[in-house]
N, C-alpha and C. Protein backbone atom coordinates (compact mmCIF):
# COMPACT_ATOMS: atom_id res chain seq x y z
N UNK A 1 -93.06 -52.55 7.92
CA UNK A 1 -92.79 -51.90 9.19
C UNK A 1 -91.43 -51.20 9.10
N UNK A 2 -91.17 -50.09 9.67
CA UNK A 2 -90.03 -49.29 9.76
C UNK A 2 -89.52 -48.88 10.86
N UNK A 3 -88.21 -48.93 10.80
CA UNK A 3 -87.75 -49.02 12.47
C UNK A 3 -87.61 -47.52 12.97
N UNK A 4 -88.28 -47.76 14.44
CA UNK A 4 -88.35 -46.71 15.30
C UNK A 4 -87.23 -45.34 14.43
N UNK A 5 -86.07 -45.75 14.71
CA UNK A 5 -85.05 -44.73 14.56
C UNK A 5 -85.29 -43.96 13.27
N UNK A 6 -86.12 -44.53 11.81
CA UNK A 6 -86.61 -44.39 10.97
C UNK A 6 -87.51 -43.24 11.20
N UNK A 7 -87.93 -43.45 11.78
CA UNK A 7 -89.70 -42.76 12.17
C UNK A 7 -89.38 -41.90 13.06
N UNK A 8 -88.51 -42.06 13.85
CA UNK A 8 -87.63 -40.23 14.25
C UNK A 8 -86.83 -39.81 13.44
N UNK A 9 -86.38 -39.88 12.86
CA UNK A 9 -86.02 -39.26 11.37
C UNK A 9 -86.58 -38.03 10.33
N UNK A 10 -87.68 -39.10 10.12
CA UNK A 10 -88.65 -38.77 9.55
C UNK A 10 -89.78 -37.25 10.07
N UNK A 11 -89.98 -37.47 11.06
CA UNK A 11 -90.53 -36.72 12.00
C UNK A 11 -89.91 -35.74 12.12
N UNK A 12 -88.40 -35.62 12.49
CA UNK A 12 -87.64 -34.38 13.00
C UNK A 12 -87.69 -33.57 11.13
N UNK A 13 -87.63 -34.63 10.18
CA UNK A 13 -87.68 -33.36 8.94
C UNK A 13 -89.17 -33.03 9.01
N UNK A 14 -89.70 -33.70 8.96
CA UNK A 14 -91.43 -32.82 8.97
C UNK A 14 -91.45 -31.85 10.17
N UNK A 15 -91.08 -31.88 11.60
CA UNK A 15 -90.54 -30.97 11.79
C UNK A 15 -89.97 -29.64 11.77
N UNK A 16 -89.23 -29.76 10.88
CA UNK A 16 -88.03 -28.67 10.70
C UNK A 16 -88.57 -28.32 8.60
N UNK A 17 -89.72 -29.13 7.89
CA UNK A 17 -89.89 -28.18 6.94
C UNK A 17 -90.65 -27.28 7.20
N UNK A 18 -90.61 -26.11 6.67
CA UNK A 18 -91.54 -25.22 6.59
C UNK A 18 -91.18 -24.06 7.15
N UNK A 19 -90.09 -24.30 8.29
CA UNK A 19 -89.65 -22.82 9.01
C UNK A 19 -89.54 -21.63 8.35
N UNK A 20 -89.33 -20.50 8.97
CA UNK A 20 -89.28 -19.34 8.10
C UNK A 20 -88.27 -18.86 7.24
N UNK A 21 -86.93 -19.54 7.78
CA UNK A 21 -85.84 -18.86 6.75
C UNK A 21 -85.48 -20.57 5.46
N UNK A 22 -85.67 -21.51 5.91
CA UNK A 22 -85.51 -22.23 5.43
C UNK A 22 -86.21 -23.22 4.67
N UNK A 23 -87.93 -22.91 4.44
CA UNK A 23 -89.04 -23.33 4.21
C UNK A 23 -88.55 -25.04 4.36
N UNK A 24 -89.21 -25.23 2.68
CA UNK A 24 -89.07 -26.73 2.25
C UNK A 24 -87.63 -27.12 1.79
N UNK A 25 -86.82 -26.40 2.02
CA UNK A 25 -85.37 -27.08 1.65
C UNK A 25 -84.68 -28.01 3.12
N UNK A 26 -85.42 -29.00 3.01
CA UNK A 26 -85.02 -30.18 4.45
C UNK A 26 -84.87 -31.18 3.62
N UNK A 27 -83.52 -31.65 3.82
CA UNK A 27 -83.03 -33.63 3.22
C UNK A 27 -82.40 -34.13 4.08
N UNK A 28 -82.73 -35.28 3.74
CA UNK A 28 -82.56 -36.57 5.29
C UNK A 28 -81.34 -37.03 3.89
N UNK A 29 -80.33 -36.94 4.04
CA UNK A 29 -79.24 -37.19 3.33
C UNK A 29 -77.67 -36.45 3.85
N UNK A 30 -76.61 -37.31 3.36
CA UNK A 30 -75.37 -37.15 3.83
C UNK A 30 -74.27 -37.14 2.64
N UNK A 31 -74.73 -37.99 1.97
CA UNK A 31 -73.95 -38.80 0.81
C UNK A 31 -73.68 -37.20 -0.25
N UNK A 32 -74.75 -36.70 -0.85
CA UNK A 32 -74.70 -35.59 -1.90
C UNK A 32 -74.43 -34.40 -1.40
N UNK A 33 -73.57 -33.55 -1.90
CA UNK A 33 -73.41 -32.24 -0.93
C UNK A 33 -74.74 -31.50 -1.52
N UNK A 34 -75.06 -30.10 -0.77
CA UNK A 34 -76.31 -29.41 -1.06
C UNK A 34 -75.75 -28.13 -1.84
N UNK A 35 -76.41 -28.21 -3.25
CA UNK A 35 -76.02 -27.91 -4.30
C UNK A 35 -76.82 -26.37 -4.17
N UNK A 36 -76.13 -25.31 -3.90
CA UNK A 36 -76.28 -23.84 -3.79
C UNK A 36 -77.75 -22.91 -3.98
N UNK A 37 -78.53 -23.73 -5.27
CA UNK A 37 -79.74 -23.05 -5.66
C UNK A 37 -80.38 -23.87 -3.97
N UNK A 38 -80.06 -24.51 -3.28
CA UNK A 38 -81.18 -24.94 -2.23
C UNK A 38 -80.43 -24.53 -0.78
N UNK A 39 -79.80 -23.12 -1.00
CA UNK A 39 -79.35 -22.49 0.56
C UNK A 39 -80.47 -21.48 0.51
N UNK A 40 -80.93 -21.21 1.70
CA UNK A 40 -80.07 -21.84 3.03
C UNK A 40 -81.02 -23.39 2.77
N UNK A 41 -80.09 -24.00 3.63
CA UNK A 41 -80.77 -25.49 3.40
C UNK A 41 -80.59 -26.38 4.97
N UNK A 42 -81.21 -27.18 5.08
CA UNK A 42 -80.49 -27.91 6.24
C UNK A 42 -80.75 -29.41 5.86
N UNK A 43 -79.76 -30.34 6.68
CA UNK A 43 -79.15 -31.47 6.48
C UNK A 43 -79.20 -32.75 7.46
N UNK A 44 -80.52 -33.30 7.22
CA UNK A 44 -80.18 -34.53 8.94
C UNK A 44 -80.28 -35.99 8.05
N UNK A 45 -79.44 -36.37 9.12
CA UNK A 45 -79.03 -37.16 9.40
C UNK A 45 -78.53 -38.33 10.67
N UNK A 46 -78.73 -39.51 10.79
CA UNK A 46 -78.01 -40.39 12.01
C UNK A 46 -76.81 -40.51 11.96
N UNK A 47 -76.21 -39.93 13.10
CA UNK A 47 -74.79 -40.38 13.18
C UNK A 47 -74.95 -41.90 13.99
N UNK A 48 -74.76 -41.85 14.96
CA UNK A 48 -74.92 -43.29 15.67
C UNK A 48 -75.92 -43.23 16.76
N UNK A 49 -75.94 -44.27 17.53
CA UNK A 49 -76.82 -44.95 18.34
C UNK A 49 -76.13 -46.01 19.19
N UNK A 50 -76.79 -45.66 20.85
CA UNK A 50 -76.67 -46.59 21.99
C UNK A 50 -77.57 -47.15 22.29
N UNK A 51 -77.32 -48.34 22.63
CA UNK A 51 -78.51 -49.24 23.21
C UNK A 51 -78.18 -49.85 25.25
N UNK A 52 -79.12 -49.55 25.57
CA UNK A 52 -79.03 -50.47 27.10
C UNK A 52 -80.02 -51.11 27.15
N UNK A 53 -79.77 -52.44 28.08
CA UNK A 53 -80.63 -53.33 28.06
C UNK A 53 -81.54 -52.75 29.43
N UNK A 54 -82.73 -52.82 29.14
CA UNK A 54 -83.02 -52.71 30.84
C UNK A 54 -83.91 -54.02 31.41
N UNK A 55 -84.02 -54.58 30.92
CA UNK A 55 -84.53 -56.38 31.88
C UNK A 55 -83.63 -57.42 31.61
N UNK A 56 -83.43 -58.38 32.19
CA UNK A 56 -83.10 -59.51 31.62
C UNK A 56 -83.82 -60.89 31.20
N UNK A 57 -85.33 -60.44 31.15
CA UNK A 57 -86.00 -61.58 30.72
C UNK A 57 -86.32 -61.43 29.09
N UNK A 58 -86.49 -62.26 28.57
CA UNK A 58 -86.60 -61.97 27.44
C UNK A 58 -88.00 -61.97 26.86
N UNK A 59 -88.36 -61.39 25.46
CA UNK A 59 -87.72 -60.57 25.12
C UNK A 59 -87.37 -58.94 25.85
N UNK A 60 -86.01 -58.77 25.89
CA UNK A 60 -85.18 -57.85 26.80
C UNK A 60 -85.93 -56.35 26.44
N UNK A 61 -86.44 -55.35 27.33
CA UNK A 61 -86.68 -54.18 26.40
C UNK A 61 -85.38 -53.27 26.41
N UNK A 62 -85.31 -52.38 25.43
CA UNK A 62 -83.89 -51.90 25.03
C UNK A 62 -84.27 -49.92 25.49
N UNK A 63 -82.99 -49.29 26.09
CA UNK A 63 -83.25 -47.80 25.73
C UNK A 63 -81.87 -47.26 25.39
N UNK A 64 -83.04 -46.70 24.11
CA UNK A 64 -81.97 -46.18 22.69
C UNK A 64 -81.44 -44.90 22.98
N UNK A 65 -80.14 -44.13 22.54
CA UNK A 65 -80.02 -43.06 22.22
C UNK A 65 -79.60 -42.69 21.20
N UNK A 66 -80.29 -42.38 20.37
CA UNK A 66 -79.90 -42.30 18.42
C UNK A 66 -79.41 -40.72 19.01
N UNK A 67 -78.37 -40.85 17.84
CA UNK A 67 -77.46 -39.20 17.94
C UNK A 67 -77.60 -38.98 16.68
N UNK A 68 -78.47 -37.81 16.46
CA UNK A 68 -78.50 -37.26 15.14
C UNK A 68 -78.13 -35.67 14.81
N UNK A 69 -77.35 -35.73 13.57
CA UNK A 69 -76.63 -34.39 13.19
C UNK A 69 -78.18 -33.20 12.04
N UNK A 70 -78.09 -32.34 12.77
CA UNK A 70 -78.98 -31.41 11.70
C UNK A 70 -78.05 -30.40 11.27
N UNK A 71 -77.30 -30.33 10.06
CA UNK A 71 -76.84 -29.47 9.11
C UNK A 71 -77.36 -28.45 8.54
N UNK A 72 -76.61 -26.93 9.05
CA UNK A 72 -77.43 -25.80 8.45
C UNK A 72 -76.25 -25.31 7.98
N UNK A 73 -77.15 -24.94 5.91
CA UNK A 73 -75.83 -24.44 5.09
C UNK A 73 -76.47 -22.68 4.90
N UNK A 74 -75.45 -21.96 5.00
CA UNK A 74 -76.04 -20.57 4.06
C UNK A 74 -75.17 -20.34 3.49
N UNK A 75 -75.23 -19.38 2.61
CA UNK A 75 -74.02 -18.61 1.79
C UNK A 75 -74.19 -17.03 1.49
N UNK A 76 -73.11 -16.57 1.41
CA UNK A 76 -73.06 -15.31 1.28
C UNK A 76 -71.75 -14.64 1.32
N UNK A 77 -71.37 -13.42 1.56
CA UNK A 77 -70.92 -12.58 1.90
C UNK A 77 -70.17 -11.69 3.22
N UNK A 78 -71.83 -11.71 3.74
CA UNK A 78 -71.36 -11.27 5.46
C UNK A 78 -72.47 -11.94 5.92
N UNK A 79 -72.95 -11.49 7.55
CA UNK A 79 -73.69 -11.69 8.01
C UNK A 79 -74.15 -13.06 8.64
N UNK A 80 -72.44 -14.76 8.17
CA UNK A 80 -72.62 -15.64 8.41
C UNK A 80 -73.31 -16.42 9.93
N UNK A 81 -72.50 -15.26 10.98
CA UNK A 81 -73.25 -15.80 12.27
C UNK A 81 -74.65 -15.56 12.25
N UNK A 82 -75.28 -14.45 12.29
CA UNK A 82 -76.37 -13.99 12.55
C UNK A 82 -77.76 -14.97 11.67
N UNK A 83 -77.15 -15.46 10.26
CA UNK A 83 -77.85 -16.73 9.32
C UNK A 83 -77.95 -17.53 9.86
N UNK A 84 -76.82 -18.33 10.32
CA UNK A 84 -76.98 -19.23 11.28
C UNK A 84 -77.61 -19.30 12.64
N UNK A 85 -77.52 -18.66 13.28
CA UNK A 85 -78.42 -18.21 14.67
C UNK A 85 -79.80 -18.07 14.24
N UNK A 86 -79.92 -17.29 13.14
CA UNK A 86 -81.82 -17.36 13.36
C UNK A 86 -82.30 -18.61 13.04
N UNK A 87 -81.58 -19.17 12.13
CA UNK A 87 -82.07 -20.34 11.65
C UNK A 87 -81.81 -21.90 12.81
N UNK A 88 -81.09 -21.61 13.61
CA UNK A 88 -80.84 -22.50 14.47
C UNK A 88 -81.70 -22.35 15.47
N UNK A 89 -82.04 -20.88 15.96
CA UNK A 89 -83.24 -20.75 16.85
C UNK A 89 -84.64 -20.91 16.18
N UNK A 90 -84.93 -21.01 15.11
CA UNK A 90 -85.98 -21.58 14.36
C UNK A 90 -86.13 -23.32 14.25
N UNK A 91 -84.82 -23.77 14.38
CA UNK A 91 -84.87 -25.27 14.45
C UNK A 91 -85.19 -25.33 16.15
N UNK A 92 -84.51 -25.05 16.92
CA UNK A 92 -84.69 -25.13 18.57
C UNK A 92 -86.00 -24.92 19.00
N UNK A 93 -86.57 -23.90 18.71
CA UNK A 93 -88.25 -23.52 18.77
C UNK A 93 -88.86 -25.07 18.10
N UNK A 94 -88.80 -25.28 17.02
CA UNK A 94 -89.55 -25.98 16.46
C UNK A 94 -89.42 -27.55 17.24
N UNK A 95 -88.08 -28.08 17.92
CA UNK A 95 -87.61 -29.64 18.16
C UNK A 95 -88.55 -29.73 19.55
N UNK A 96 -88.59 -28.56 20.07
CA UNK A 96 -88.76 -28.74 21.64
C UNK A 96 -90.64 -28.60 21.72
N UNK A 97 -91.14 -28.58 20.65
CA UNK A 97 -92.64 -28.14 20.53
C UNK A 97 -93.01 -29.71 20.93
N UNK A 98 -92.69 -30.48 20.37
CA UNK A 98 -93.00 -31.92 20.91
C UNK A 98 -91.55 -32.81 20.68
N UNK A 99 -91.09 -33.10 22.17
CA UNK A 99 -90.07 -33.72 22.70
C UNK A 99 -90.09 -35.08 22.41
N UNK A 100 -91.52 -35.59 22.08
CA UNK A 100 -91.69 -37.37 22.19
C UNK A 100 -91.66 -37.36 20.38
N UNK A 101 -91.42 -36.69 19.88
CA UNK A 101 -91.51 -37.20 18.19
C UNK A 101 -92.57 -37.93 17.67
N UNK A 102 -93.86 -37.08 18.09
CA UNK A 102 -94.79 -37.81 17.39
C UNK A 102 -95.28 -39.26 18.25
N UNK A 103 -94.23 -39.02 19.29
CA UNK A 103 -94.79 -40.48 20.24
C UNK A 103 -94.14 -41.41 20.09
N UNK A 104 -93.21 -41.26 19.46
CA UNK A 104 -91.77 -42.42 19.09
C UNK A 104 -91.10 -42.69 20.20
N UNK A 105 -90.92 -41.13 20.44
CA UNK A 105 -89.44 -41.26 21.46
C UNK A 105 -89.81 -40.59 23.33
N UNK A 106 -89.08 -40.69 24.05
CA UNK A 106 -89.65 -40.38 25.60
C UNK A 106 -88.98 -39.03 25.12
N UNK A 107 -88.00 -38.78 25.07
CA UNK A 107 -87.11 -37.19 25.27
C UNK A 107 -86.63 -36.96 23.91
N UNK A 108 -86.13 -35.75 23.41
CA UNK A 108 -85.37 -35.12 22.83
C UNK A 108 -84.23 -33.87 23.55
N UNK A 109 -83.03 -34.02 22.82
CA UNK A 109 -82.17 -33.09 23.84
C UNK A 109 -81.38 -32.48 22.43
N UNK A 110 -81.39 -31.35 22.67
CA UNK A 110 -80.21 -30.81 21.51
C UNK A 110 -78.48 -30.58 22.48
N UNK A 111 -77.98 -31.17 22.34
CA UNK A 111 -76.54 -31.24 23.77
C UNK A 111 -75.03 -30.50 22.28
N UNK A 112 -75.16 -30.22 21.47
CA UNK A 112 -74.25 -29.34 21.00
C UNK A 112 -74.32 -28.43 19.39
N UNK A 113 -73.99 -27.59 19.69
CA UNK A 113 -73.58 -26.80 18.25
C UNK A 113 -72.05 -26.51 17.90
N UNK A 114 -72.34 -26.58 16.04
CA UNK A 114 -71.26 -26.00 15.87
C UNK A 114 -70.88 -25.45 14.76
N UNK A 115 -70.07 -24.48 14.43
CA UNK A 115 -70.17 -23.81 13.32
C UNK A 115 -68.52 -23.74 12.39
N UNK A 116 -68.21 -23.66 10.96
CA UNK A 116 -67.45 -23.65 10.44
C UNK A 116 -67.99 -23.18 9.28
N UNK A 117 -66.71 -22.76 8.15
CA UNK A 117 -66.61 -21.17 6.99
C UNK A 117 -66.11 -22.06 6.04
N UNK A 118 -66.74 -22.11 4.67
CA UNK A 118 -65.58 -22.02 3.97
C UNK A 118 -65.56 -21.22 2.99
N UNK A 119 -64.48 -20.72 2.53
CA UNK A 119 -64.52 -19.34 1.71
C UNK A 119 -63.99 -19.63 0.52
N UNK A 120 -63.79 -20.60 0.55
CA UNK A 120 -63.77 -21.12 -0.89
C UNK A 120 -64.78 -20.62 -2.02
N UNK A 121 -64.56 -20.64 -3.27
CA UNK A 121 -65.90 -19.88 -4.19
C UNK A 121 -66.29 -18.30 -4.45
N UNK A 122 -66.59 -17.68 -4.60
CA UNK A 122 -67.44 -16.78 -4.95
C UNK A 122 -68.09 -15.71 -3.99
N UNK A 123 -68.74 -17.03 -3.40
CA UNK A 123 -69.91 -17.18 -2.37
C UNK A 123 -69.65 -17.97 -0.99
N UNK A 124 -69.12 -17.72 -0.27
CA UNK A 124 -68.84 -18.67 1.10
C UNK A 124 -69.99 -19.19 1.60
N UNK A 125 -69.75 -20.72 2.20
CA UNK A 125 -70.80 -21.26 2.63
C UNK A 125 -70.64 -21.15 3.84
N UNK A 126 -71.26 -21.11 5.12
CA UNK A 126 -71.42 -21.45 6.34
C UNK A 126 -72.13 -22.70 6.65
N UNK A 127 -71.65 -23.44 7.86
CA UNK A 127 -72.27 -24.58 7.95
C UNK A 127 -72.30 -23.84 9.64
N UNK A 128 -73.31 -24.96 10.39
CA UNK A 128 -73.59 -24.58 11.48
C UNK A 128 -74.00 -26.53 11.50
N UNK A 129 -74.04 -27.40 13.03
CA UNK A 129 -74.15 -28.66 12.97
C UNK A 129 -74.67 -28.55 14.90
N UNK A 130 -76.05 -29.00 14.56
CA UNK A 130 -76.90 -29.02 15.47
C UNK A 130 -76.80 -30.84 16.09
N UNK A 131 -76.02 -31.10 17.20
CA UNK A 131 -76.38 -32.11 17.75
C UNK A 131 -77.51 -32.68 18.18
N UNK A 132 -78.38 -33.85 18.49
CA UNK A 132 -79.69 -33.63 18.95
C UNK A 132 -79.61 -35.68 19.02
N UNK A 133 -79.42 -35.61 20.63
CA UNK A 133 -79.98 -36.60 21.14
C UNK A 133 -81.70 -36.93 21.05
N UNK A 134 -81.69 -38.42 20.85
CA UNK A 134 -83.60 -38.92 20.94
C UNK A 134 -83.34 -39.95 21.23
N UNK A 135 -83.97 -40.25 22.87
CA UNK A 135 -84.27 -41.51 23.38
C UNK A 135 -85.60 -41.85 23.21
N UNK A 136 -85.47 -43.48 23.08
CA UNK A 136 -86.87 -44.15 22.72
C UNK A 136 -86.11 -45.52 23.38
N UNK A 137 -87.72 -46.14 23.44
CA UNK A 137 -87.67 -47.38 24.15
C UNK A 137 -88.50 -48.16 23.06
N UNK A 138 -87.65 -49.91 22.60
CA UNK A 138 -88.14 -50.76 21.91
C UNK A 138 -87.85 -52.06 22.73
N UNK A 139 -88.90 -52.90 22.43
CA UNK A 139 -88.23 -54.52 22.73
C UNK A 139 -87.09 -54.86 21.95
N UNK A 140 -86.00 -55.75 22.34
CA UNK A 140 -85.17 -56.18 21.26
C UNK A 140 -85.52 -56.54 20.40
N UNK A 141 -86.69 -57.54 20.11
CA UNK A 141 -87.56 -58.47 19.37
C UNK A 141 -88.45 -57.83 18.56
N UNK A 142 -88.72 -56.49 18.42
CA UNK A 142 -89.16 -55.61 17.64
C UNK A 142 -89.18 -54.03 17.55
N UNK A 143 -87.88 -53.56 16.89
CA UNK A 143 -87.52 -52.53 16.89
C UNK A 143 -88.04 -51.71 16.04
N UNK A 144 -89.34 -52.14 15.56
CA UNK A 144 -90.14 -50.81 14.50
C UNK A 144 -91.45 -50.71 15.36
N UNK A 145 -91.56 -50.73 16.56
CA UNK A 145 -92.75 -50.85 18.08
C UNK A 145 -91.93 -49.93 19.29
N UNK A 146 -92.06 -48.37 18.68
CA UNK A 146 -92.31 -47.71 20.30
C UNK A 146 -92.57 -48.38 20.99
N UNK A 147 -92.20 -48.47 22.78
CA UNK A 147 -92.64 -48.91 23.89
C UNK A 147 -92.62 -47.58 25.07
């Protein structure tokens, strides 16, 4: 069994492969930077997670808000905003097509963007960092069981 937060994860990259500027270059990774032959590329990941209790009988059911980062790299020359924008409105189109993740989660919310250069290299990379709230509801007592 794999826990809920797992399985929205999972989902938001199946999701987000295949789009038009960015096909199959989607990794659920943080640790390795994304090594140039795979720009444009994008990058998710969990940053953290809230929990509230909402009963007090037990077992308690819980509602989550996992905060997850989606990383979009390009490189180039010029044209860095405009890379980033299509490709971010290609992720936005695609998150909001189904809000429940496959039935994991009640909502999805994208609540910030953000963008930074570095010109370091040759080739400058652009990053762009898509915030994206997902609430879901689990029992405490088994957190790989949508509720």
């Amino acid at each position: 069994m794999a826990h809920v937060r797992k399985l929205i994860r999972d989902d938001i990259k199946s999701t987000l492969t295949g789009l038009a500027t960015t096909g199959t270059r989607v990794y659920q990774s943080r640790v390795y930077p994304i090594d140039s032959s795979k720009l444009p590329g994008i990058l998710i990941y969990n940053k953290n997670e809230t929990v509230e209790y909402q009963s007090i009988s037990l077992p308690r059911g819980q509602m989550r808000t996992s905060v997850f980062a989606v990383e979009v790299y390009v490189k180039g020359t010029t044209n860095y905003d405009n890379s980033l924008d299509q490709i971010c409105l290609e992720i936005e189109q695609a998150m909001y097509n189904d809000v429940t993740r496959g039935g994991y989660a009640k909502d999805t919310r994208i609540i910030s963007f953000e963008a930074d250069f570095n010109g370091d290299g040759d080739q400058p990379v652009a990053v762009a960092t898509l915030t994206i709230e997902v609430l879901y509801r689990v029992s405490e007592s088994n957190p790989g069981a949508a509720i």
